[in-house]
Structures are given as structure tokens and as C-alpha cells.
Protein backbone atom coordinates (compact mmCIF):
# COMPACT_ATOMS: atom_id res chain seq x y z
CA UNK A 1 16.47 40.60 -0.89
CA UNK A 2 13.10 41.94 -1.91
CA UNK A 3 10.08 39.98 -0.94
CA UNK A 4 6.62 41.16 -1.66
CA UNK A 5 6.39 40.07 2.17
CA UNK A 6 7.80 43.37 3.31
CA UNK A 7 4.98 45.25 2.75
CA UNK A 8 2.39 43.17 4.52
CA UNK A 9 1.93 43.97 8.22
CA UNK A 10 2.43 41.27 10.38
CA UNK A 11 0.85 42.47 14.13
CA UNK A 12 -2.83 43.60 14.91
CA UNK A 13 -3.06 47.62 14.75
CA UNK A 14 -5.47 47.14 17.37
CA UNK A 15 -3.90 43.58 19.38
CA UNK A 16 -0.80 43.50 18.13
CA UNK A 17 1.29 40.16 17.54
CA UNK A 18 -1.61 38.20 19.91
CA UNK A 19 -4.14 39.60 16.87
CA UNK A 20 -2.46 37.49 14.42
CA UNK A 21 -1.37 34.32 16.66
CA UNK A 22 -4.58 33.11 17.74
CA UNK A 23 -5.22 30.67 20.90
CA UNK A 24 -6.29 27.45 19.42
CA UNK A 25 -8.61 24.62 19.99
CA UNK A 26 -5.53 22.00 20.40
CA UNK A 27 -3.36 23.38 23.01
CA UNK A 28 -6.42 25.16 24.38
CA UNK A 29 -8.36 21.75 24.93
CA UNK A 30 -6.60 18.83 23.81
CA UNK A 31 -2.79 19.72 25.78
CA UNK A 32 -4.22 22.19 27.75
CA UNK A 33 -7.66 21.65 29.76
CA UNK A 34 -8.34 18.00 28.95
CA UNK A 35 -5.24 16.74 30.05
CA UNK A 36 -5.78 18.46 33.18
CA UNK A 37 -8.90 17.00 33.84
CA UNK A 38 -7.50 13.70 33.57
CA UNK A 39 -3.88 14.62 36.07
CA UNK A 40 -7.06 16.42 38.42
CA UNK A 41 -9.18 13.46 38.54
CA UNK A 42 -6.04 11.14 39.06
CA UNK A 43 -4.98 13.30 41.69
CA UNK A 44 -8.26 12.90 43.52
CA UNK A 45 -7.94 9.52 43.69
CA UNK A 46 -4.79 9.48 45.20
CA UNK A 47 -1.59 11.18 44.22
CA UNK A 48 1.55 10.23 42.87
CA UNK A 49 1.28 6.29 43.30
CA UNK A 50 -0.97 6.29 45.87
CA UNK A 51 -4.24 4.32 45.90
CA UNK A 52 -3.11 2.09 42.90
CA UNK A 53 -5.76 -0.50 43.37
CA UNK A 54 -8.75 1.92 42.82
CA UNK A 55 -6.80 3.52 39.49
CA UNK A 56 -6.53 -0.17 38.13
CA UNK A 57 -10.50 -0.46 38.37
CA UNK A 58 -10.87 2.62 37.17
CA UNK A 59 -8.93 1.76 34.69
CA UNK A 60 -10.36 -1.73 33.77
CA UNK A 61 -14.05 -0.09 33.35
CA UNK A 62 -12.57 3.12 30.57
CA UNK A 63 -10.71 0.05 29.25
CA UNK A 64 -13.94 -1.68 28.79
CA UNK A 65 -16.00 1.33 28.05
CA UNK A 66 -13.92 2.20 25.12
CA UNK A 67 -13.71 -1.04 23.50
CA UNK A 68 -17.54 -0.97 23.28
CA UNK A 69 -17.49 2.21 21.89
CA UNK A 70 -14.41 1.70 19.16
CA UNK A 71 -16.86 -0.81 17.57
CA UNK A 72 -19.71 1.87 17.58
CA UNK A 73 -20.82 2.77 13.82
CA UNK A 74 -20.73 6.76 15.32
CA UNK A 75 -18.02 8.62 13.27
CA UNK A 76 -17.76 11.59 15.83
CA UNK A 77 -16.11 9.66 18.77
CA UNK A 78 -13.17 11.11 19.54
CA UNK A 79 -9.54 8.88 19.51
CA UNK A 80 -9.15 7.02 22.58
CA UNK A 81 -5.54 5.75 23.75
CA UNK A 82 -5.48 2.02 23.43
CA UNK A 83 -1.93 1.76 24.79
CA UNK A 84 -2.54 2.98 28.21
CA UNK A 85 -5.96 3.34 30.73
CA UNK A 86 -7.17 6.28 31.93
CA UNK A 87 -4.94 7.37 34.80
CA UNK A 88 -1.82 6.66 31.95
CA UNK A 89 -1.32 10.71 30.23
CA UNK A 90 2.30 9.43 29.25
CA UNK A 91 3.03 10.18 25.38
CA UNK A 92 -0.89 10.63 24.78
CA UNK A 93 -1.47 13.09 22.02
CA UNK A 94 -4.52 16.11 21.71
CA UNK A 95 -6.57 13.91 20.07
CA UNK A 96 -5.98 11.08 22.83
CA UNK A 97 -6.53 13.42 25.52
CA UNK A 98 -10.12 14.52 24.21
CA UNK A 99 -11.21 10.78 23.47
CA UNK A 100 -9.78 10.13 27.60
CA UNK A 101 -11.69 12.92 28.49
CA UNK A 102 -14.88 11.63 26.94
CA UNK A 103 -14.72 8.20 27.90
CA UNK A 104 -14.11 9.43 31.31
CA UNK A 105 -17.38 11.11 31.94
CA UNK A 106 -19.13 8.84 30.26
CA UNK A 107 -17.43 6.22 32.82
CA UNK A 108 -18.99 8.57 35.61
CA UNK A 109 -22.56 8.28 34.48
CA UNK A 110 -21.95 4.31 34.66
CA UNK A 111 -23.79 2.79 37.64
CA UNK A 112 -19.72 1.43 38.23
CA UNK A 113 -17.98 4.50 37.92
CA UNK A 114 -20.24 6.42 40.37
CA UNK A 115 -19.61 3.32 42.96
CA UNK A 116 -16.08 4.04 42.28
CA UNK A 117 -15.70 7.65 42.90
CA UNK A 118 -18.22 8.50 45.37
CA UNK A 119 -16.20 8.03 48.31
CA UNK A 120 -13.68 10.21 46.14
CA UNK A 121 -15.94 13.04 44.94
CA UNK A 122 -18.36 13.38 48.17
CA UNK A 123 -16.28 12.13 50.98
CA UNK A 124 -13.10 13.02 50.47
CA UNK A 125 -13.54 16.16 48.29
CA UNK A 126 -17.12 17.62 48.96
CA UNK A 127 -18.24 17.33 45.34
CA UNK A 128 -21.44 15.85 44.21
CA UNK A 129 -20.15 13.86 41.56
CA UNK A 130 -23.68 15.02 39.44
CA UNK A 131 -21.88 18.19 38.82
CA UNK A 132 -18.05 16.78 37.98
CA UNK A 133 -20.22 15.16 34.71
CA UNK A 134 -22.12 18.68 33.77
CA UNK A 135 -18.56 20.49 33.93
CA UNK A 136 -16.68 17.98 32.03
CA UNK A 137 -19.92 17.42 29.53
CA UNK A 138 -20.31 21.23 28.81
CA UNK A 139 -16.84 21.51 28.16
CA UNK A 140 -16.88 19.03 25.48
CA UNK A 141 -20.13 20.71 23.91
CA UNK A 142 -17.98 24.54 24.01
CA UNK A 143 -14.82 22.73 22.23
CA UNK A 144 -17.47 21.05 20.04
CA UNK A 145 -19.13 24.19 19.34
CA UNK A 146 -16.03 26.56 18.51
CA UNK A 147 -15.71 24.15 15.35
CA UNK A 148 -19.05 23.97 14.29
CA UNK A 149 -19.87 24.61 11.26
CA UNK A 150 -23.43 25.94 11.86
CA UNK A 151 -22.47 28.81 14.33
CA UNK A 152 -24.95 31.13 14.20
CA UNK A 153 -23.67 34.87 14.34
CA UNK A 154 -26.28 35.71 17.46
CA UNK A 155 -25.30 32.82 19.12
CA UNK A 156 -21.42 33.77 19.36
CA UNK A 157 -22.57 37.67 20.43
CA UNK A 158 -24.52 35.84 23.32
CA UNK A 159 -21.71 33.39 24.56
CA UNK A 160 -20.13 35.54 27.27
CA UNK A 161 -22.49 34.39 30.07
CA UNK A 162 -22.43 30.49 29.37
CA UNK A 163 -18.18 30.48 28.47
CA UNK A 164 -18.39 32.51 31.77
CA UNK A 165 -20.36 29.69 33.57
CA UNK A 166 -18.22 27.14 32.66
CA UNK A 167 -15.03 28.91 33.62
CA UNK A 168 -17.34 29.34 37.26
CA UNK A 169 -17.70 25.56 37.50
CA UNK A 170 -14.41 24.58 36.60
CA UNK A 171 -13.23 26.45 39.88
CA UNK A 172 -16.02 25.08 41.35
CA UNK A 173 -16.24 21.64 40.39
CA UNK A 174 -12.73 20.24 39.18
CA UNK A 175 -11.09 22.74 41.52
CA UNK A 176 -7.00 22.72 40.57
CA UNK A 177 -5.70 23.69 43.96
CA UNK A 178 -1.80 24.55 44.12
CA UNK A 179 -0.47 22.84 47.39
CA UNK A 180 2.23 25.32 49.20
CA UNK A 181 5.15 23.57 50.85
CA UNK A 182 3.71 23.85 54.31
CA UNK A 183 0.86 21.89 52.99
CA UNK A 184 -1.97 24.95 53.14
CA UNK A 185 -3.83 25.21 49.68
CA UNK A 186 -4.59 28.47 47.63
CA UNK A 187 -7.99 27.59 46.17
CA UNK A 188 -8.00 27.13 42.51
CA UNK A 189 -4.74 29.01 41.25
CA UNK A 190 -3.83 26.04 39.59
CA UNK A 191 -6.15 28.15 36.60
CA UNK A 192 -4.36 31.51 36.64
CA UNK A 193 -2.89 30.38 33.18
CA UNK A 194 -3.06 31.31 29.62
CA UNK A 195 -4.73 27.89 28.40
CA UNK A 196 -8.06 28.72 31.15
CA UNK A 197 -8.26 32.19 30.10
CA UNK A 198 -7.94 30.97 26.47
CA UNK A 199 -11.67 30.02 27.25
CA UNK A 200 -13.32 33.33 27.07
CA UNK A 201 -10.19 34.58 24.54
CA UNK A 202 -11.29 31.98 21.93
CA UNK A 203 -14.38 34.17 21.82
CA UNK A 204 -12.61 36.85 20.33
CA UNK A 205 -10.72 34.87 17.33
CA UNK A 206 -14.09 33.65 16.64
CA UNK A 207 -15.53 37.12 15.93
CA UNK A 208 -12.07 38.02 14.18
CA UNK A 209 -11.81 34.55 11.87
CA UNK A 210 -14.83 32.77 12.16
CA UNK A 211 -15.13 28.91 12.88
CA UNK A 212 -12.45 27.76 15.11
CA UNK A 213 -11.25 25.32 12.32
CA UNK A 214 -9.92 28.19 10.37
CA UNK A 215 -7.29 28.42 13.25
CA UNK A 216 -6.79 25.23 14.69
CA UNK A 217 -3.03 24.01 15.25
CA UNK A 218 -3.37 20.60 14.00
CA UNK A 219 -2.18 20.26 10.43
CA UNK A 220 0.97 22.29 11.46
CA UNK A 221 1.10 19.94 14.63
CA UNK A 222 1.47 17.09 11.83
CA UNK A 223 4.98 18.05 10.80
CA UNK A 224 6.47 17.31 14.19
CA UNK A 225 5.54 13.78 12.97
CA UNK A 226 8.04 14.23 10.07
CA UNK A 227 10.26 16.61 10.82
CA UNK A 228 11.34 15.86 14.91
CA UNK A 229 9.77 11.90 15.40
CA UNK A 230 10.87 10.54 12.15
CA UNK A 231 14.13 12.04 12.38
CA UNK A 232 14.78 11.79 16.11
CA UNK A 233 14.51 7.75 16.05
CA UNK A 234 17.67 8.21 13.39
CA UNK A 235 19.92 10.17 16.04
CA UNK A 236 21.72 8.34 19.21
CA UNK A 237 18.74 10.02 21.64
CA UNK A 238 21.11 12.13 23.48
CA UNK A 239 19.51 14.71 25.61
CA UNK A 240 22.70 16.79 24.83
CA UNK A 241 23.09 16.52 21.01
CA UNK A 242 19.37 15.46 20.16
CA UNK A 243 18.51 18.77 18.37
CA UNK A 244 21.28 19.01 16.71
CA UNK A 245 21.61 15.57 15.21
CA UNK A 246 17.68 16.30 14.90
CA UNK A 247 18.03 19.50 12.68
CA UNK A 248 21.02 17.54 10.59
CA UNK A 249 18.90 14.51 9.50
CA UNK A 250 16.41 16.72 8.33
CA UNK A 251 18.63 18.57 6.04
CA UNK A 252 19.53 14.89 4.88
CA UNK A 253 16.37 14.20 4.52
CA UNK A 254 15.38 17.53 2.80
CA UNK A 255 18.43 16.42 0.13
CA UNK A 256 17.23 13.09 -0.56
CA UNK A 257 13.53 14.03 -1.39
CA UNK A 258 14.99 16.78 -3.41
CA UNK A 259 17.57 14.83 -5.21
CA UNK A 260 14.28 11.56 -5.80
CA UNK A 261 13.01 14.31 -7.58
CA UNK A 262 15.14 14.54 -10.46
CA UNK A 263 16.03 10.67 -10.31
């Protein structure tokens, strides 16, 4: 069939297929660096289900936190999960995870949070707990700023050296160590992954489409809500036949709407 598509070029002639498919602020930040902030900071408190009691207080003070800031008249807060605490990234969206992430640092800067984690942060780890709250703070402020509106054109062609800072404390200051089976530790390889890297990348797309809103994942993220969660809770939930019975009650679905149409 002939479709004025054919003739449009669909890779990069300079990045190919990565030119087109840019690395977004919602995988990037919200399922990518934020929720590992959160597993990074659980895990220095104690992993797995170790050190329960000091999670719950944790815990109890975002849960407390966040309620004070819900009722806030600021529109800019981000979504904060009031299902679970803190420690709790079950079923949390990207939205969820940036509002955790928030709340969390802001928890740090409370005269209760730092009582909580110095032991954790100094003692334990060797980190000055000072500089866990600049990392987490200035990665807010670069995922704010790749959605600006206001970027200014000089600003983005001088980003390299603070996008290169923040990678630097990252390592530094929320290190992500990978544990080997004989219990020895290779620094912070935990970060040799796209969604890091993505950090000084998003640079690029910025140059190459502007604000990071004119790429952002999250309207096309909203269909999942229709097309896989609305339809999944009509199947039997069997790990087996899920996308199957999944991709049939959408094509019911897809029916019905059409057939409303001419009712």
C-alpha cells in the first residue's frame, strides 16, 4: 500500500535511530535516577528487611512531612505516594517517585531527619549528610530546568561543566556500589547505565528539539492506563496468558467504542 510515510526518513543521517528516539525526562528521572535514590538511601539504612525500626521513623516523619505540604497553596509540588512511606517503591509511578524524592531531602534538612541518618550517612558510610541534600537538590533543579520554559540558548551551550558536576557527586555522594558474591565492592558501577549517562545525553536533544517537554514520555505513558491496566483487571491475571487475553480485550474494547459510535 502507498503511504506518503515512505518517503519520510525515519533515522538521524548524522545519529541514526538514537537521533529520532530521544532519552526522556520520565524514564531518565522519574523510573530511572529518582527511584534509585530512594532503593540507595533504603539500602543505607539497612538492606533487604534489615533495620525495620529506623525505616518506620523514617517513614512516620515523610509521612508527616508530606501531609503538611499536600495542604500547601504551592502548585509546583510534585505528587507524593499517599499509599505507601518512603522506603515503600512498590507500584509507585514517575510522578510518585519525583514527589518521594523531594520530600525526602527535604526530610534531611529537618532537625529529625538529620538525627535519623547521621549515624547512617557519617558513621556507617563516610558521607557528610550536608552533601547527600546538595546532590539530591541539584538534581531536582537539572530535571526542573530541562523543562523550563525560559531556557536561555547561552545557558544550555554552558551546561557541560555543571551536568558534569552533578554526574561527579552522584558517584561521590549517593555512591551505587555493585556488591560481588565474595562480598568485595566495585565502587560506583551501579551507574555504568544508559539512564546516568542519559544525564549529559539529554543535553544533546535539547540543542536538537528544544525544551525537554517537547520530548517527554508522559502523554504516551498515559495509554498504558487504558490500553494494559484497564484491560488487564478484565483477564484471569495469568502470568502465562496475560498478554494475550490483554491484547484480546482491547480489540473488544476497540469494537465497542467503534460500534457507540454509530449507536
Amino acid at each position: 500500500m502507498r503511504s506518503s510515510w515512505n518517503d519520510i526518513p525515519n533515522a538521524d543521517n548524522v545519529e541514526g535511530h538514537g537521533g529520532t528516539c530521544a532519552l526522556e525526562g520520565l524514564h531518565v528521572f522519574g523510573q530511572g535516577l529518582y527511584k534509585d535514590g530512594i532503593a540507595l538511601i533504603h539500602d543505607f539504612i539497612g538492606p533487604g528487611t534489615t533495620k525495620k525500626s529506623e525505616k518506620e521513623q523514617m517513614d512516620i516523619l515523610f509521612k508527616a512531612l508530606t501531609s503538611y505540604m499536600i495542604r500547601c497553596s504551592e502548585r509546583s509540588v510534585p505528587k507524593f505516594a499517599s499509599r505507601a512511606g518512603a522506603m515503600d517503591l512498590s507500584r509507585t509511578t514517575a510522578m510518585e517517585n519525583e514527589g518521594g524524592y523531594y520530600a525526602i531531602a527535604i526530610c534531611f534538612c529537618t532537625h529529625r531527619g538529620r538525627e535519623l541518618m547521621k549515624d547512617v550517612f557519617m558513621d556507617v558510610h563516610g558521607l557528610c549528610i550536608n552533601d547527600v541534600v546538595y546532590t539530591m537538590t541539584h538534581l531536582l533543579a537539572y530535571d526542573a530546568w530541562t523543562t523550563s520554559h525560559d531556557m536561555r540558548k547561552w545557558e544550555l551551550d554552558n551546561a557541560e561543566d555543571a551536568v558534569a558536576h552533578l554526574m561527579q557527586c552522584l558517584l561521590d555522594y549517593l555512591p551505587q556500589e555493585i556488591v560481588d558474591k565474595d562480598g568485595s565492592t566495585t565502587g560506583s558501577n551501579g551507574y555504568h547505565k544508559v539512564k546516568f549517562h542519559a544525564l549529559w545525553l539529554l543535553l544533546v536533544y535539547l540543542r536538537k528539539y528544544g525544551s525537554g517537554r517537547n520530548f517527554k514520555g508522559d502523554h504516551g505513558e498515559c495509554f498504558h492506563k487504558i490500553s494494559v491496566k484497564l484491560n488487564g483487571d478484565r483477564t484471569q491475571k495469568r502470568n502465562t496468558t496475560f498478554s494475550l487475553q490483554v491484547a484480546a480485550r482491547d480489540g473488544d474494547s476497540n469494537v465497542i467504542n467503534l460500534a457507540y459510535s454509530y449507536v
